[in-house]
Protein backbone atom coordinates (compact mmCIF):
# COMPACT_ATOMS: atom_id res chain seq x y z
CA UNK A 1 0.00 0.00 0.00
CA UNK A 2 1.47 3.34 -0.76
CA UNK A 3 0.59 6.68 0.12
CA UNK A 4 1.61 10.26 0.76
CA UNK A 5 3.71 11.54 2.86
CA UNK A 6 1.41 13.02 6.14
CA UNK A 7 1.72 16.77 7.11
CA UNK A 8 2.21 17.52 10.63
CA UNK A 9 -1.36 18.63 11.16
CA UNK A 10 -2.94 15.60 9.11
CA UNK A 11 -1.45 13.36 12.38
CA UNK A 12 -2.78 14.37 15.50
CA UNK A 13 -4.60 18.44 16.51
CA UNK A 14 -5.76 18.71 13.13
CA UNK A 15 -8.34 21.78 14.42
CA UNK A 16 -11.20 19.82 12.27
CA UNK A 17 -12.76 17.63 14.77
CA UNK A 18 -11.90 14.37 14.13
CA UNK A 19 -9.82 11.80 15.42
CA UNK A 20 -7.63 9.57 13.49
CA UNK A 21 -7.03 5.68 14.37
CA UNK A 22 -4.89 3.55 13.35
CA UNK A 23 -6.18 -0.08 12.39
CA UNK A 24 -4.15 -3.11 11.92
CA UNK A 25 -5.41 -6.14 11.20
CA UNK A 26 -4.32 -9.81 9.61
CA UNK A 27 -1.02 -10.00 10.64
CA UNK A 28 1.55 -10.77 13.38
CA UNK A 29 3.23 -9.29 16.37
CA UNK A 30 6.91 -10.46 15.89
CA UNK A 31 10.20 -9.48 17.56
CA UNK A 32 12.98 -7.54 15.21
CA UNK A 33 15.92 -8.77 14.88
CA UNK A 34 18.47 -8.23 16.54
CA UNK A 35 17.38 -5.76 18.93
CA UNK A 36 13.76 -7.80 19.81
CA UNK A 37 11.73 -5.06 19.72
CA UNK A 38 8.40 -5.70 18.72
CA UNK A 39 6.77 -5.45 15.15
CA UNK A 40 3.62 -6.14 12.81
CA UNK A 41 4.07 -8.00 9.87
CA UNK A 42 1.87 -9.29 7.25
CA UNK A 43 -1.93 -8.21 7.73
CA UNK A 44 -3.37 -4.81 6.53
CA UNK A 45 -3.29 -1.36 8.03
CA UNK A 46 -6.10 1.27 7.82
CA UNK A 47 -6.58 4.87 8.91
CA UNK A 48 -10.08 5.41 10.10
CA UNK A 49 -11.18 9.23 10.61
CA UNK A 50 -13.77 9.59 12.98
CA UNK A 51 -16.19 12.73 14.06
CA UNK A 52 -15.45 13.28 17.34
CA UNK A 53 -19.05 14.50 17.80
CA UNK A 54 -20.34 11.21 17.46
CA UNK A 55 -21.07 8.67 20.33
CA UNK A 56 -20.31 5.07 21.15
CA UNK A 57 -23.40 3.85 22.61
């Protein structure tokens, strides 16, 4: 999946009332070699813009 690069504001404050997530899905938690810190690989990865106006009920 490619994209473009983000803009500072696109990331997190964006003054438009939304929230951002991140969503990963599919894949696997794996440690990185050779330092063991942890990674995800395989799977899919989504960014899902939400109003923050709305409710979770």
């Amino acid at each position: 999946m490619t994209g473009s690069p983000t803009r500072s504001g696109d990331v997190a404050g964006n003054g438009n009332g939304t929230v951002k997530f991140l969503c990963s899905y599919g894949g696997r938690i794996l440690p990185r070699y050779p330092d063991g810190r942890l990674r995800y690989v395989g799977g899919e990865t989504r960014v899902l813009s939400v109003d923050q106006s709305i409710t979770f009920a």
